[in-house]
ModelCIF file with pLDDT and N, C-alpha, C, O atoms, coordinates in Angstrom:
data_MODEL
#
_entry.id   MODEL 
#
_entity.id                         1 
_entity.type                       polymer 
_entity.pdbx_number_of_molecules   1 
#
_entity_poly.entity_id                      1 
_entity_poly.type                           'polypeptide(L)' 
_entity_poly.nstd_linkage                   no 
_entity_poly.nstd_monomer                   no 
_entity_poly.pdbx_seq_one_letter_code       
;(UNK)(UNK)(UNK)(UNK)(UNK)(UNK)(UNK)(UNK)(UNK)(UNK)(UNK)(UNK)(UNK)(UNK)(UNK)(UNK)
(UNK)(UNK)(UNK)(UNK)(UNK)(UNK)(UNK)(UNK)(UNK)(UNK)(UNK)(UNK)(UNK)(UNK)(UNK)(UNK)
(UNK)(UNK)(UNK)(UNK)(UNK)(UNK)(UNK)(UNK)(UNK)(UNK)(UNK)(UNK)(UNK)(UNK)(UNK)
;
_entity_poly.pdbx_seq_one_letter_code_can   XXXXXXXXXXXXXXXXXXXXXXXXXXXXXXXXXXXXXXXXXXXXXXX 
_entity_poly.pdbx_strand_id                 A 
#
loop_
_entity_poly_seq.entity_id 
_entity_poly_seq.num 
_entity_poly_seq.mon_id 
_entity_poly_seq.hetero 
1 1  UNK n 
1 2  UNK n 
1 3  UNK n 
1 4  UNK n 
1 5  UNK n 
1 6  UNK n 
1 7  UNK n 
1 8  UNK n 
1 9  UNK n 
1 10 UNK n 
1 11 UNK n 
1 12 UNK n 
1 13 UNK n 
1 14 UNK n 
1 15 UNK n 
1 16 UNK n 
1 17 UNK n 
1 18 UNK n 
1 19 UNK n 
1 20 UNK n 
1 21 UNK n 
1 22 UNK n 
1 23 UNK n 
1 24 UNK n 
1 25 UNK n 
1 26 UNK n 
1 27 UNK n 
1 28 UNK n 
1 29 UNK n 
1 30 UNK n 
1 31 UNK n 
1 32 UNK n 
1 33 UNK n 
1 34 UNK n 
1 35 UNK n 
1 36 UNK n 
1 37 UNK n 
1 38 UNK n 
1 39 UNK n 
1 40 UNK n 
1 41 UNK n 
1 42 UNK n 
1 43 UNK n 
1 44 UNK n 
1 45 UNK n 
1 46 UNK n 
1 47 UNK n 
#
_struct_asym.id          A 
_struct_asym.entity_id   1 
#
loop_
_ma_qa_metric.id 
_ma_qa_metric.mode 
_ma_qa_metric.name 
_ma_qa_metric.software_group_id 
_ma_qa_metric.type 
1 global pLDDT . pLDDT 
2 local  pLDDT . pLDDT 
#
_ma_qa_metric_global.metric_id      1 
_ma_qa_metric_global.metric_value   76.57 
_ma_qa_metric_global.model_id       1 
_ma_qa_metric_global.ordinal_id     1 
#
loop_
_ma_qa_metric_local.label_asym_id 
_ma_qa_metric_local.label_comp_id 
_ma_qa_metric_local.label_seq_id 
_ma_qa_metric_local.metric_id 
_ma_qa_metric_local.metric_value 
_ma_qa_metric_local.model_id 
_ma_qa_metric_local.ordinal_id 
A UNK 1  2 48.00 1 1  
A UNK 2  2 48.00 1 2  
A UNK 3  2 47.00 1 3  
A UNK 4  2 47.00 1 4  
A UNK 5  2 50.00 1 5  
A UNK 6  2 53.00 1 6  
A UNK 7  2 58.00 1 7  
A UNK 8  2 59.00 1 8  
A UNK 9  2 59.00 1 9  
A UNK 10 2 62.00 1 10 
A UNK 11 2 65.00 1 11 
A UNK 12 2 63.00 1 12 
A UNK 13 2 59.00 1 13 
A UNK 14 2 62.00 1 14 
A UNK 15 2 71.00 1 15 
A UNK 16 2 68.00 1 16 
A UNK 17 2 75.00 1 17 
A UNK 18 2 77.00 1 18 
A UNK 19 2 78.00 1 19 
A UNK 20 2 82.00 1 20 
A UNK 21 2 83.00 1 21 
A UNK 22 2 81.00 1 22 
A UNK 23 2 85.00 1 23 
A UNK 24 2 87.00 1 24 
A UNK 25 2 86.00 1 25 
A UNK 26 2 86.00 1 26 
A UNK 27 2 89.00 1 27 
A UNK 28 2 90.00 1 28 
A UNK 29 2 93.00 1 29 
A UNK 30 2 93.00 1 30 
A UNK 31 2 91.00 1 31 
A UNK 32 2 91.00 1 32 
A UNK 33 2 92.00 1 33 
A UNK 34 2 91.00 1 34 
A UNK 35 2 86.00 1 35 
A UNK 36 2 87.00 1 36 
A UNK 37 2 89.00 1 37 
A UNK 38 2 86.00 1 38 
A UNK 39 2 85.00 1 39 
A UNK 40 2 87.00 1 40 
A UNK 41 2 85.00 1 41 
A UNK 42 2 86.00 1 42 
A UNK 43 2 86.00 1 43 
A UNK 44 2 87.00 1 44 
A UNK 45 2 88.00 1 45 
A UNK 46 2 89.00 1 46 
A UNK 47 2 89.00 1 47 
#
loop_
_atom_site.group_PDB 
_atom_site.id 
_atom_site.type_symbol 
_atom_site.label_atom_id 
_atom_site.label_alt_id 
_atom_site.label_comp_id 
_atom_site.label_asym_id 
_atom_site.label_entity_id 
_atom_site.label_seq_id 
_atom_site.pdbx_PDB_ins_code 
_atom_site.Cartn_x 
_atom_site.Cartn_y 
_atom_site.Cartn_z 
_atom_site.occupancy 
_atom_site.B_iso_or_equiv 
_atom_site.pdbx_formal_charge 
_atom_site.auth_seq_id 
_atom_site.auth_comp_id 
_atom_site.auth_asym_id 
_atom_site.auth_atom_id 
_atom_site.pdbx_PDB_model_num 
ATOM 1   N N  . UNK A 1 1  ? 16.589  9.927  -30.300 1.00 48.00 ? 1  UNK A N  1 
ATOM 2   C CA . UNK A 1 1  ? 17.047  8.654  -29.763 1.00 48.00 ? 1  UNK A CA 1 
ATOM 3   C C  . UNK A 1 1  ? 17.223  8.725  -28.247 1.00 48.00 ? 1  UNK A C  1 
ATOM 4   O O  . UNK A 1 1  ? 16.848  7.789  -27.541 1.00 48.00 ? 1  UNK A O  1 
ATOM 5   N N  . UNK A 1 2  ? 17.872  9.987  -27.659 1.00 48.00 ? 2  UNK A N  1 
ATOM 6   C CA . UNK A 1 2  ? 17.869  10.103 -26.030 1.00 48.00 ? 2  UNK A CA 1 
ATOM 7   C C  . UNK A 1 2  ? 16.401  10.131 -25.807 1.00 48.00 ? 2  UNK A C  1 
ATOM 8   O O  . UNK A 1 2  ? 16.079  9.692  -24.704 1.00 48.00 ? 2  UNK A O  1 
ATOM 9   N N  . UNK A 1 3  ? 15.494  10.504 -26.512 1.00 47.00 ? 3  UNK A N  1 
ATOM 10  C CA . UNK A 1 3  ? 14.279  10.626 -25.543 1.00 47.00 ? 3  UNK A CA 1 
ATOM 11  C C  . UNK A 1 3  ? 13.933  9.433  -25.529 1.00 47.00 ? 3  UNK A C  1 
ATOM 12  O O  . UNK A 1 3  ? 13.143  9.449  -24.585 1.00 47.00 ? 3  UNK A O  1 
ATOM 13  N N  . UNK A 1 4  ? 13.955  8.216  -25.962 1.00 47.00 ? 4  UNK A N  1 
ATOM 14  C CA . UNK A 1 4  ? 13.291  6.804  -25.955 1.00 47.00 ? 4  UNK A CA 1 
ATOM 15  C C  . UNK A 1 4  ? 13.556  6.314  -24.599 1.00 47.00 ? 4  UNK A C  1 
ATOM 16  O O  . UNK A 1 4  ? 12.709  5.977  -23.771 1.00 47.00 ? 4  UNK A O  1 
ATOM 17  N N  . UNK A 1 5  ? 14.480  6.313  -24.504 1.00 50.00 ? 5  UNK A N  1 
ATOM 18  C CA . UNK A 1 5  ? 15.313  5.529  -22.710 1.00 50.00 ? 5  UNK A CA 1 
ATOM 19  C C  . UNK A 1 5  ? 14.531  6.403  -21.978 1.00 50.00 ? 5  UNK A C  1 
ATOM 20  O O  . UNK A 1 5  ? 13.979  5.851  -21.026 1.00 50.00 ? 5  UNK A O  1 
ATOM 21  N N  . UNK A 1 6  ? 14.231  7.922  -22.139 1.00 53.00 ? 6  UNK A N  1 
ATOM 22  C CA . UNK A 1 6  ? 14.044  8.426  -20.965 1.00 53.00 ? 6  UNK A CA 1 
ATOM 23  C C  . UNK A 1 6  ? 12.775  8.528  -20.492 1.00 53.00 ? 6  UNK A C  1 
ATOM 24  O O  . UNK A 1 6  ? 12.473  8.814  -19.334 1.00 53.00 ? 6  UNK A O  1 
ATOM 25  N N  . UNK A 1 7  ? 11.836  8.232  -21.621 1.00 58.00 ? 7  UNK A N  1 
ATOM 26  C CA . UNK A 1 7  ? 10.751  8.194  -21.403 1.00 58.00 ? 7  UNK A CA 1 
ATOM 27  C C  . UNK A 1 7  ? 10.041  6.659  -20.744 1.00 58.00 ? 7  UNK A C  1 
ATOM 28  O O  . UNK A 1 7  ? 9.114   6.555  -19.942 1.00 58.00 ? 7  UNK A O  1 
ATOM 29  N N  . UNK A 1 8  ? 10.658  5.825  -21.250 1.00 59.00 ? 8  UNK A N  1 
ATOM 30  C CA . UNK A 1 8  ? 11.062  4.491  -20.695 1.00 59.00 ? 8  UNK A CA 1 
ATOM 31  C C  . UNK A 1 8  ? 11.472  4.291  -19.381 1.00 59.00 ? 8  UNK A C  1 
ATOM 32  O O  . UNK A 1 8  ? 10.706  3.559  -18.754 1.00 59.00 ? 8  UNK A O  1 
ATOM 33  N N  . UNK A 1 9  ? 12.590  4.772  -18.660 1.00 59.00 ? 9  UNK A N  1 
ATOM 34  C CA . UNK A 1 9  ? 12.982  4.977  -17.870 1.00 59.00 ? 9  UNK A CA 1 
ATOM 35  C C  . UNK A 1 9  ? 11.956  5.564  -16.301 1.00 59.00 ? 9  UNK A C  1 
ATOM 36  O O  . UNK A 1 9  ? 12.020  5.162  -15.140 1.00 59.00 ? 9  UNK A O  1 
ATOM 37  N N  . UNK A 1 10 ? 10.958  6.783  -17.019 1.00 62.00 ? 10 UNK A N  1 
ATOM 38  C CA . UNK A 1 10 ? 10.212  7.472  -16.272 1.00 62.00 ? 10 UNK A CA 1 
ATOM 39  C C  . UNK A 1 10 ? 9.256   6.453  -16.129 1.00 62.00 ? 10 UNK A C  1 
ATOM 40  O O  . UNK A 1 10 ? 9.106   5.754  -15.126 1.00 62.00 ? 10 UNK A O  1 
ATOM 41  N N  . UNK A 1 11 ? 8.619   6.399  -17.170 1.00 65.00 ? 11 UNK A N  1 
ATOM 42  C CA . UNK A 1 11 ? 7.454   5.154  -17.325 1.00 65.00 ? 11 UNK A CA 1 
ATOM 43  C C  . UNK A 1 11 ? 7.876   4.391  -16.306 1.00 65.00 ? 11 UNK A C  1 
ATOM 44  O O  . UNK A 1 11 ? 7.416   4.736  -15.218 1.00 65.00 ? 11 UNK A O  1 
ATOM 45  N N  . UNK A 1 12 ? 9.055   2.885  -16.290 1.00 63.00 ? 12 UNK A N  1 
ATOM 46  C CA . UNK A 1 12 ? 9.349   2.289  -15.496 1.00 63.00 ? 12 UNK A CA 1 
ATOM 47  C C  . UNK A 1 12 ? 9.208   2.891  -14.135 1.00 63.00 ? 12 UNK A C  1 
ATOM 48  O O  . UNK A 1 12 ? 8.516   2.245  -13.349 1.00 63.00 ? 12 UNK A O  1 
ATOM 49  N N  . UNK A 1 13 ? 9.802   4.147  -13.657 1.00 59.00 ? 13 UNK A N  1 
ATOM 50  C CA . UNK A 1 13 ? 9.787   4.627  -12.287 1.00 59.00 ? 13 UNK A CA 1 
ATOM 51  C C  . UNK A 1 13 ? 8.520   4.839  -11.868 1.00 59.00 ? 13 UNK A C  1 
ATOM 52  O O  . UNK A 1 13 ? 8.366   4.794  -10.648 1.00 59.00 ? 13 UNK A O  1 
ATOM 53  N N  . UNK A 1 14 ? 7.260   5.129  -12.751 1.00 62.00 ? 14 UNK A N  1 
ATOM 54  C CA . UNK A 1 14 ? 6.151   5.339  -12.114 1.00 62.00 ? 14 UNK A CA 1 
ATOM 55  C C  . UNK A 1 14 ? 5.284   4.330  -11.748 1.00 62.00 ? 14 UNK A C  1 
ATOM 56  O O  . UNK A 1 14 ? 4.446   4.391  -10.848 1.00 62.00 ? 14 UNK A O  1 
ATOM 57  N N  . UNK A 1 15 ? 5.631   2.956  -12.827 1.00 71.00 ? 15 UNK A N  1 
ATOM 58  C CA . UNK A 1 15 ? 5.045   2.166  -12.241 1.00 71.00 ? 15 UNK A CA 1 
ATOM 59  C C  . UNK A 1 15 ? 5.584   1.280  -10.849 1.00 71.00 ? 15 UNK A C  1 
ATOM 60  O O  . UNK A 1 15 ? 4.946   0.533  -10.107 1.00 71.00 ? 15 UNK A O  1 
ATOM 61  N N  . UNK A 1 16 ? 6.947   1.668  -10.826 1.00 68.00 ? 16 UNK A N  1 
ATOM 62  C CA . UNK A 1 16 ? 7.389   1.223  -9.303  1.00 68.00 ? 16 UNK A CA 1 
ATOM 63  C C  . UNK A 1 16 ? 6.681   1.787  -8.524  1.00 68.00 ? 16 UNK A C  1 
ATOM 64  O O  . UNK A 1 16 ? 5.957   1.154  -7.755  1.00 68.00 ? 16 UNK A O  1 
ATOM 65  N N  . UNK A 1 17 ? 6.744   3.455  -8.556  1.00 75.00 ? 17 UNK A N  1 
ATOM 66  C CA . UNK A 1 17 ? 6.150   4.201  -7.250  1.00 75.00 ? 17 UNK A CA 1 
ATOM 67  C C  . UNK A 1 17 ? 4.610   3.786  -7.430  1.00 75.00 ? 17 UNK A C  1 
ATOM 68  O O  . UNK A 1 17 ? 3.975   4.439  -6.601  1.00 75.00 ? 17 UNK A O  1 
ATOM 69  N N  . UNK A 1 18 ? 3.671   2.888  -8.247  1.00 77.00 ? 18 UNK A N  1 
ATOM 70  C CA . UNK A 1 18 ? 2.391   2.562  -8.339  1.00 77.00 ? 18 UNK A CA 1 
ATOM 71  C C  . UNK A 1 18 ? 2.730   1.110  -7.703  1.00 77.00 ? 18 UNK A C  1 
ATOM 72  O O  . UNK A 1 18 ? 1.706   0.473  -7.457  1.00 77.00 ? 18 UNK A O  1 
ATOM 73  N N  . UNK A 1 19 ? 3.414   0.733  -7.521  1.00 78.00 ? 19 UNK A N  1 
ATOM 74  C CA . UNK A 1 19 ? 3.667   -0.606 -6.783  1.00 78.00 ? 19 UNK A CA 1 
ATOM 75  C C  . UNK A 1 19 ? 3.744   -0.679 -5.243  1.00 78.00 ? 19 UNK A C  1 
ATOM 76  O O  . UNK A 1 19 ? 3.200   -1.431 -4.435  1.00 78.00 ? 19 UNK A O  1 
ATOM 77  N N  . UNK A 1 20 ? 4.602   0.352  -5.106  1.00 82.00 ? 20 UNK A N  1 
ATOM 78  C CA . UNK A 1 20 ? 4.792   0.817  -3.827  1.00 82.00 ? 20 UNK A CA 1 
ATOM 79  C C  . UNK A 1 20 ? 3.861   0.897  -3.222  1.00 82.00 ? 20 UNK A C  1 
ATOM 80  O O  . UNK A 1 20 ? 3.576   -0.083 -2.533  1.00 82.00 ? 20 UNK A O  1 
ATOM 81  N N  . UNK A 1 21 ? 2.912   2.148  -3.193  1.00 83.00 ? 21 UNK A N  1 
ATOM 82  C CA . UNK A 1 21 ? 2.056   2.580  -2.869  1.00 83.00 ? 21 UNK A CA 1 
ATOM 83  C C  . UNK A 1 21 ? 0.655   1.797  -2.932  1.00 83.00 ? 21 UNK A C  1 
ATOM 84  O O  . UNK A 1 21 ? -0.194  2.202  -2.138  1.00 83.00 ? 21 UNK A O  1 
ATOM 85  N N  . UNK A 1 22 ? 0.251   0.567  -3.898  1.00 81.00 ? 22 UNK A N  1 
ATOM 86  C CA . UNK A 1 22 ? -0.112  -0.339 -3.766  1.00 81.00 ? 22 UNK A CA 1 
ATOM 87  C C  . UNK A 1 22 ? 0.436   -1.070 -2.494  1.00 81.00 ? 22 UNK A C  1 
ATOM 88  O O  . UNK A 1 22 ? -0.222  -0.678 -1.531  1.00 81.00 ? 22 UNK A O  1 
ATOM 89  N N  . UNK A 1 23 ? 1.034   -1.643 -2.257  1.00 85.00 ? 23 UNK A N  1 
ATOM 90  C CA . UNK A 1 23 ? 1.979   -2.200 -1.484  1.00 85.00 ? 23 UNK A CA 1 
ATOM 91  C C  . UNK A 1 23 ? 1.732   -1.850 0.203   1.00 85.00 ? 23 UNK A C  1 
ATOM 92  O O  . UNK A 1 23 ? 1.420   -2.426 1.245   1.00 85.00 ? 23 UNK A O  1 
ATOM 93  N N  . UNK A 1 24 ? 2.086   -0.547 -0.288  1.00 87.00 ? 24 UNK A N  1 
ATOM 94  C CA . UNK A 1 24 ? 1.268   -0.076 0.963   1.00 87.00 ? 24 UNK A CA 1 
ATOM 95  C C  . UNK A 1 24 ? 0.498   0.072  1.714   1.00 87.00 ? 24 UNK A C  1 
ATOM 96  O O  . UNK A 1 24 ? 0.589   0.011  2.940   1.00 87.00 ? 24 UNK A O  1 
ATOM 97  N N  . UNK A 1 25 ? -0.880  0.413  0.686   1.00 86.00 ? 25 UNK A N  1 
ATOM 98  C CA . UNK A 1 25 ? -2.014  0.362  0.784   1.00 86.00 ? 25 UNK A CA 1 
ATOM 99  C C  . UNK A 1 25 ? -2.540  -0.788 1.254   1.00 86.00 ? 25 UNK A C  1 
ATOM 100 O O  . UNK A 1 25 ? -3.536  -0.722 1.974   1.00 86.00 ? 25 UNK A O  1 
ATOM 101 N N  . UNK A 1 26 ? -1.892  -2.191 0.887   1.00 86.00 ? 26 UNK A N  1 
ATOM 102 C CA . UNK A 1 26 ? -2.327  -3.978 1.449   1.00 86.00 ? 26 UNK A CA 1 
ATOM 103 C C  . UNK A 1 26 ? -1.801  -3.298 2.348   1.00 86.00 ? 26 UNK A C  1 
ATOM 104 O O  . UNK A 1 26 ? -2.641  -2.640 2.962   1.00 86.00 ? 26 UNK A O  1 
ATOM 105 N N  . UNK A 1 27 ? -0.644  -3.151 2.740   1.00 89.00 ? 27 UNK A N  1 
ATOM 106 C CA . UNK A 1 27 ? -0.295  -3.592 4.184   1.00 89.00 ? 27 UNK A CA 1 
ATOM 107 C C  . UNK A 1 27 ? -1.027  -2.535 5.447   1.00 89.00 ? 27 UNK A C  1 
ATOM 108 O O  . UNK A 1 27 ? -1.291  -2.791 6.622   1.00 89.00 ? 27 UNK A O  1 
ATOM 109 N N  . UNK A 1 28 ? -1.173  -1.548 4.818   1.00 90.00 ? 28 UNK A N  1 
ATOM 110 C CA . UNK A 1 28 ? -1.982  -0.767 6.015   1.00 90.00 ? 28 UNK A CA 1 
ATOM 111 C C  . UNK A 1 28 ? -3.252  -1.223 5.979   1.00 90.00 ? 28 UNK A C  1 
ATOM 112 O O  . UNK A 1 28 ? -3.865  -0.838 6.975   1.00 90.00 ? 28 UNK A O  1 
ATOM 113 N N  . UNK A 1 29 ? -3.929  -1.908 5.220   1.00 93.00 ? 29 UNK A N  1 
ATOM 114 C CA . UNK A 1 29 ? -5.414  -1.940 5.258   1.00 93.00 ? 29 UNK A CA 1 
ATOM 115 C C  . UNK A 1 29 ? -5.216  -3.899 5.870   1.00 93.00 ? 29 UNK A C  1 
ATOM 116 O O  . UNK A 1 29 ? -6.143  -4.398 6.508   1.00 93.00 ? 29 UNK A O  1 
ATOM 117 N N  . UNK A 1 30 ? -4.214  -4.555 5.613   1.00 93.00 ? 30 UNK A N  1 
ATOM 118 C CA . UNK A 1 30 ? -3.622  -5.558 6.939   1.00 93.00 ? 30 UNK A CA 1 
ATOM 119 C C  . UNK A 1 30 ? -3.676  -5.753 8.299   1.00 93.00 ? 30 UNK A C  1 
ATOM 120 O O  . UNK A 1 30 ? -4.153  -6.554 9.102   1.00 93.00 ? 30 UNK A O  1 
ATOM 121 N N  . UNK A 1 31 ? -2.890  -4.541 8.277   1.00 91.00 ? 31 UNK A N  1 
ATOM 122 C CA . UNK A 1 31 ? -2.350  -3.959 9.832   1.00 91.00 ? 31 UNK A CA 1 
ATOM 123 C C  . UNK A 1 31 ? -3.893  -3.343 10.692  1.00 91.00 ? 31 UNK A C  1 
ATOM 124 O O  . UNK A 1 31 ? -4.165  -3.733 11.827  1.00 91.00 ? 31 UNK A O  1 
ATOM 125 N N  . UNK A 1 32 ? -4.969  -2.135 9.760   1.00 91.00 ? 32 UNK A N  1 
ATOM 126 C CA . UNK A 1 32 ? -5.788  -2.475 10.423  1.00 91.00 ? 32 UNK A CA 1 
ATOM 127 C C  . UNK A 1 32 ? -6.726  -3.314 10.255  1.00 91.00 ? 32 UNK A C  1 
ATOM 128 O O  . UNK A 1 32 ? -7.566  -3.086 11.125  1.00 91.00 ? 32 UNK A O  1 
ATOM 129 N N  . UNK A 1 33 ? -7.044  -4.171 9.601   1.00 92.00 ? 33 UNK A N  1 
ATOM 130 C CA . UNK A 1 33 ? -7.870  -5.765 9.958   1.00 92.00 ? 33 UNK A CA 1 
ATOM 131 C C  . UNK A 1 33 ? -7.475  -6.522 10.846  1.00 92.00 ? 33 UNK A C  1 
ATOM 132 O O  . UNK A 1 33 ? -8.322  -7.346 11.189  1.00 92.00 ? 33 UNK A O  1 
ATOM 133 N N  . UNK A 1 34 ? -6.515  -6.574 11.362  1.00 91.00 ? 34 UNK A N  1 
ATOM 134 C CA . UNK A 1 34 ? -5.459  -7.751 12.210  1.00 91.00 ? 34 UNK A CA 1 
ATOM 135 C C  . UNK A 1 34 ? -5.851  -6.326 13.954  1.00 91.00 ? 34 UNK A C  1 
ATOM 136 O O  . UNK A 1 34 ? -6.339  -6.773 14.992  1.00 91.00 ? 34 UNK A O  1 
ATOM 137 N N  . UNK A 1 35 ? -5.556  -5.066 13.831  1.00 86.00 ? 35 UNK A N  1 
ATOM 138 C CA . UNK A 1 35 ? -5.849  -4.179 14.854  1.00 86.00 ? 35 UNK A CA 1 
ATOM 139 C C  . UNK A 1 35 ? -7.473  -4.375 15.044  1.00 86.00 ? 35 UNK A C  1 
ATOM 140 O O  . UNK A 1 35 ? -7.765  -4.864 16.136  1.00 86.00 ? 35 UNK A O  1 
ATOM 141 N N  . UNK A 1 36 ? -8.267  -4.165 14.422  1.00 87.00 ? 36 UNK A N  1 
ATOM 142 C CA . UNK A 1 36 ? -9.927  -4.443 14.314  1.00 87.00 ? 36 UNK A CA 1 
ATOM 143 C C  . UNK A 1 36 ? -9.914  -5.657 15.055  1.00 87.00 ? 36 UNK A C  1 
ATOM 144 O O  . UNK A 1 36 ? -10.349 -5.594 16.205  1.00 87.00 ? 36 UNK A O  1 
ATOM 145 N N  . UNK A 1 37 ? -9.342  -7.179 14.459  1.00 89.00 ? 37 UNK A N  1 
ATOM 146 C CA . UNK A 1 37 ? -9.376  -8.245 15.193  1.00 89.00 ? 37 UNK A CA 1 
ATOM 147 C C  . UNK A 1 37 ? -8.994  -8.242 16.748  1.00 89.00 ? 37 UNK A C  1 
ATOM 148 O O  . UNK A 1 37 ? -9.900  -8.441 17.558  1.00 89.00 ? 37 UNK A O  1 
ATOM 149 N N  . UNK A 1 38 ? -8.014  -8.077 17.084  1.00 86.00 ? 38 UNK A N  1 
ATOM 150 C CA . UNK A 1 38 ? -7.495  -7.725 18.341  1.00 86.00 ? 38 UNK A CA 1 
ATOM 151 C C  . UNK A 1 38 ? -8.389  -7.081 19.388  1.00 86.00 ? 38 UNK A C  1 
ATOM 152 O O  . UNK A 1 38 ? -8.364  -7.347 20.590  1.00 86.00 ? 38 UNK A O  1 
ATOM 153 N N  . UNK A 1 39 ? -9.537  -5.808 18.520  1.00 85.00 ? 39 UNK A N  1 
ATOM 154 C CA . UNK A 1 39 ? -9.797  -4.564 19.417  1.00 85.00 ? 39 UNK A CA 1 
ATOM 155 C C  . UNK A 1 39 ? -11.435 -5.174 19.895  1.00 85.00 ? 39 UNK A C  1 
ATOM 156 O O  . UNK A 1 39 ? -12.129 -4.707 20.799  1.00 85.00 ? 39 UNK A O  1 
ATOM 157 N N  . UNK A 1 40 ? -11.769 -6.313 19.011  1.00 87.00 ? 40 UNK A N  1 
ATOM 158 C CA . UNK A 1 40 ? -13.126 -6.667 18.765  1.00 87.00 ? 40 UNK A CA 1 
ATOM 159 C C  . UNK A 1 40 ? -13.390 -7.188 20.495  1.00 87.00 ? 40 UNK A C  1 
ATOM 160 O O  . UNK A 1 40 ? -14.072 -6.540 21.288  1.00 87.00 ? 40 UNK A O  1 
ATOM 161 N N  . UNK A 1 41 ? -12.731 -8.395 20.798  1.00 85.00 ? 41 UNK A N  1 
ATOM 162 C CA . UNK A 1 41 ? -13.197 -8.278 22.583  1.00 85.00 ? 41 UNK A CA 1 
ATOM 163 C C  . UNK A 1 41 ? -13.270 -7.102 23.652  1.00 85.00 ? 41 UNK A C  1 
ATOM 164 O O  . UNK A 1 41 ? -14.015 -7.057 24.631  1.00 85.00 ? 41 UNK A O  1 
ATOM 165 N N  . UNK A 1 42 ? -12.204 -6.036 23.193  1.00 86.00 ? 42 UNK A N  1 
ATOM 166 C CA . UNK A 1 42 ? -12.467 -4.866 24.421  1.00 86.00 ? 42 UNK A CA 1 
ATOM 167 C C  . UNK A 1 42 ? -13.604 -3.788 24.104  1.00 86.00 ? 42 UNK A C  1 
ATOM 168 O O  . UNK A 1 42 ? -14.271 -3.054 24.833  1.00 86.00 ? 42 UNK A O  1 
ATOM 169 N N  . UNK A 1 43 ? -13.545 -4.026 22.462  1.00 86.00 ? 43 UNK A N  1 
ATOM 170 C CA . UNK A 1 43 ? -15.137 -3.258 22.006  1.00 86.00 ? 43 UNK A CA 1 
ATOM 171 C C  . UNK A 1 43 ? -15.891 -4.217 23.188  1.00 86.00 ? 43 UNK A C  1 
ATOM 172 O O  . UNK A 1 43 ? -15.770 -4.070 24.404  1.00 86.00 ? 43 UNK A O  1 
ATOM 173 N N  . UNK A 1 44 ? -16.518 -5.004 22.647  1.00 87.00 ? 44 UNK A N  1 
ATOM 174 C CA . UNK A 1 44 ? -17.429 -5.999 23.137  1.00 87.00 ? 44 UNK A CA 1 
ATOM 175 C C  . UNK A 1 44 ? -17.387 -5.958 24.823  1.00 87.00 ? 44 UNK A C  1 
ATOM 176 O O  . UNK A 1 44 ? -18.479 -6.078 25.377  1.00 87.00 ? 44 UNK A O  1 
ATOM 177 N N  . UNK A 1 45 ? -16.229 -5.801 25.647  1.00 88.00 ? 45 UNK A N  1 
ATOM 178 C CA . UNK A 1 45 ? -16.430 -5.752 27.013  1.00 88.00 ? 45 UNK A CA 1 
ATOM 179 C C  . UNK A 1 45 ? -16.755 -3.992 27.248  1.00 88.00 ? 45 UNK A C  1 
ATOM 180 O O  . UNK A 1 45 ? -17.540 -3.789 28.174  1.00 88.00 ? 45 UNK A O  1 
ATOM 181 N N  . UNK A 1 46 ? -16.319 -2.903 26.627  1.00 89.00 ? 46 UNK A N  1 
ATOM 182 C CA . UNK A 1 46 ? -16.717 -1.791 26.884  1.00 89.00 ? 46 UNK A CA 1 
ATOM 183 C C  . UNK A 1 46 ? -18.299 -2.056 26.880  1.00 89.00 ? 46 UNK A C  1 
ATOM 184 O O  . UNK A 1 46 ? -19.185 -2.149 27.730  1.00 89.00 ? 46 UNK A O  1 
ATOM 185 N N  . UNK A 1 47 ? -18.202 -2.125 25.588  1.00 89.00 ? 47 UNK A N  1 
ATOM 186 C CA . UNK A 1 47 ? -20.149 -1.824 25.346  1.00 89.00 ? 47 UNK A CA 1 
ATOM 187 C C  . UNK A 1 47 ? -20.801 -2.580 26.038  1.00 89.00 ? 47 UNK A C  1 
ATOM 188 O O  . UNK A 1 47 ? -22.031 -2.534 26.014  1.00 89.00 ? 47 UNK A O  1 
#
């Protein structure tokens, strides 16, 4: 009977830390699309 919660419990925690890290993953792959946007005129005046 203790192992039901706990396995439950873990389960639940991993799919947080799979949320997270999702989560993350948008926002860094955000951060550089929005940096790419920004960098695209000084590309363009270097080259």
């Amino acid at each position: 009977q203790s192992a039901v919660p706990t396995t439950g419990a873990n389960s639940e925690f991993w799919t947080g830390k799979r949320k997270q890290r999702f989560w993350r993953a948008v926002q860094t792959i955000l951060i550089l699309i929005a940096a790419f946007i920004m960098l695209i005129p000084i590309i363009w005046i270097f080259l």
